[in-house]
Protein backbone atom coordinates (compact mmCIF):
# COMPACT_ATOMS: atom_id res chain seq x y z
CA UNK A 1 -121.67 62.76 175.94
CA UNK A 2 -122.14 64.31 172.76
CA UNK A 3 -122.01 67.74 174.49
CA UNK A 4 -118.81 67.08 176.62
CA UNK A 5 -116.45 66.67 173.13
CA UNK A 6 -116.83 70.32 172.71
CA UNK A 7 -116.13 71.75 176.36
CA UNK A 8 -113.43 73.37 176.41
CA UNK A 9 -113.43 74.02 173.21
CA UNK A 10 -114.36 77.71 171.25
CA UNK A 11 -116.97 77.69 168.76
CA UNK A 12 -116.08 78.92 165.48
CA UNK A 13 -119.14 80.78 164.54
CA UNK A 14 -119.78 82.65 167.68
CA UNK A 15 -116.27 82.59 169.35
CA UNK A 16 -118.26 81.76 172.88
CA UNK A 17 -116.99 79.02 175.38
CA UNK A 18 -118.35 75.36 174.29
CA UNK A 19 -118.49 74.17 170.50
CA UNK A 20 -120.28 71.11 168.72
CA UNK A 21 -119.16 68.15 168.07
CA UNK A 22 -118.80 68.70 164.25
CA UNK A 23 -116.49 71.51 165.20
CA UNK A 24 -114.00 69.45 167.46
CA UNK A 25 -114.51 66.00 165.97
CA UNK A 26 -111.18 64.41 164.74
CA UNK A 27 -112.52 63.22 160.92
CA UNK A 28 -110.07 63.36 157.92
CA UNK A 29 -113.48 63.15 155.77
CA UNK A 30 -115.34 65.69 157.27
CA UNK A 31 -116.52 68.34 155.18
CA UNK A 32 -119.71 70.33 154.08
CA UNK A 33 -122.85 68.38 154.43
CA UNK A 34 -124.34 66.41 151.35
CA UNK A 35 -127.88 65.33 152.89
CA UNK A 36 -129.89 66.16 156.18
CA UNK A 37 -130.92 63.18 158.36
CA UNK A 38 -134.38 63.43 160.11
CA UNK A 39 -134.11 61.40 163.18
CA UNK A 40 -136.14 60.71 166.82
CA UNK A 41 -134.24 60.52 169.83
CA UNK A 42 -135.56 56.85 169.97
CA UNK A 43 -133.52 55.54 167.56
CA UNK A 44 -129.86 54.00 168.43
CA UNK A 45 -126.77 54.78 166.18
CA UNK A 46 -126.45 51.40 164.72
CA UNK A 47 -130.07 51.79 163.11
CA UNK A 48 -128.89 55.01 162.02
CA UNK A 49 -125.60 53.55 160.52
CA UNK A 50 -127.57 50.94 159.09
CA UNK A 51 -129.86 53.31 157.07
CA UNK A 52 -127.04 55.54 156.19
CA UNK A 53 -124.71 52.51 154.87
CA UNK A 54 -128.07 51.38 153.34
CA UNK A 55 -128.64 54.87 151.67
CA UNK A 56 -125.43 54.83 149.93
CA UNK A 57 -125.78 50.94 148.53
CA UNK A 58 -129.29 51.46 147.61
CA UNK A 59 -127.50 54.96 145.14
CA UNK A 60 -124.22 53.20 144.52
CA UNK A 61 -122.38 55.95 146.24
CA UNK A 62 -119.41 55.06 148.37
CA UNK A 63 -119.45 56.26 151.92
CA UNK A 64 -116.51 58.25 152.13
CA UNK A 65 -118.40 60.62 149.49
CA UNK A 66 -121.35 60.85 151.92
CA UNK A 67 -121.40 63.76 154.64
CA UNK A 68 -124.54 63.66 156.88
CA UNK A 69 -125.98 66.94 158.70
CA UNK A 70 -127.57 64.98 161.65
CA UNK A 71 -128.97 68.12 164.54
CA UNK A 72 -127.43 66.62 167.82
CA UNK A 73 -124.25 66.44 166.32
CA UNK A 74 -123.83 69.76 164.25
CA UNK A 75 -125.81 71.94 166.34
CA UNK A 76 -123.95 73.64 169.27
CA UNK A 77 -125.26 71.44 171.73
CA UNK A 78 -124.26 73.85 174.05
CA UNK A 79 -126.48 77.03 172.95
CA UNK A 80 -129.57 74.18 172.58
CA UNK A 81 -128.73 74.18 176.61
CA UNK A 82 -128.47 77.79 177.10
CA UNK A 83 -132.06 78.81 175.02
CA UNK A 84 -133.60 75.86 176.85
CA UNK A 85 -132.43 77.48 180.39
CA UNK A 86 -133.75 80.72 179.54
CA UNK A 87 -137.15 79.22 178.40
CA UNK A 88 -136.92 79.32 174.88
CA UNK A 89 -135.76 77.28 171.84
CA UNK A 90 -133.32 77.14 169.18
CA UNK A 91 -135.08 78.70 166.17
CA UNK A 92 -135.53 76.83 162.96
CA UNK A 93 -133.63 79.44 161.24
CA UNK A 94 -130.39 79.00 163.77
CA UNK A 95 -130.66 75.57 162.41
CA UNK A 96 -131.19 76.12 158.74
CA UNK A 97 -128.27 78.01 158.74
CA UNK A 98 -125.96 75.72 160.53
CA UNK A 99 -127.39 72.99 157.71
């Protein structure tokens, strides 16, 4: 699902067919990432809500001023498909960049 918001779509940093979510997402606060979440694919997005919304009460930080880098949703989705196809991976520097 997460994939499917950005068919269709370019992607702004290689200007190839299919973009990530973080590129076509309709958010009047997004912006440049303040922290990285570290996540498993077992977790469901109300647990991760809940530890977000918990991270900013426990610092006394509002939400709004919060902008999470979480992978599935800021990596092209679509290239993660295309290295996995060929037999490789996306490289931790691909992602260290995109953080």
């Amino acid at each position: 699902r997460i994939r499917a918001r950005g068919e269709g779509h370019v992607c702004p940093r290689d200007n190839r067919p299919g973009a990530a979510y973080v590129d076509v997402a309709d958010d009047p606060l997004a912006g440049c990432s303040t922290i990285m979440l570290s996540y498993t694919w077992g977790y469901r997005v109300t647990e991760i809500v809940s530890a977000l919304c918990q991270y900013c009460n426990n610092r006394d930080v509002p939400l709004s001023a919060v902008r999470t880098w979480i992978c599935c949703i800021c990596v092209n989705q679509f290239r993660v498909k295309e290295a996995s196809a060929n037999g490789s991976v996306v490289s931790f520097d691909s992602f260290q960049k995109t953080f």
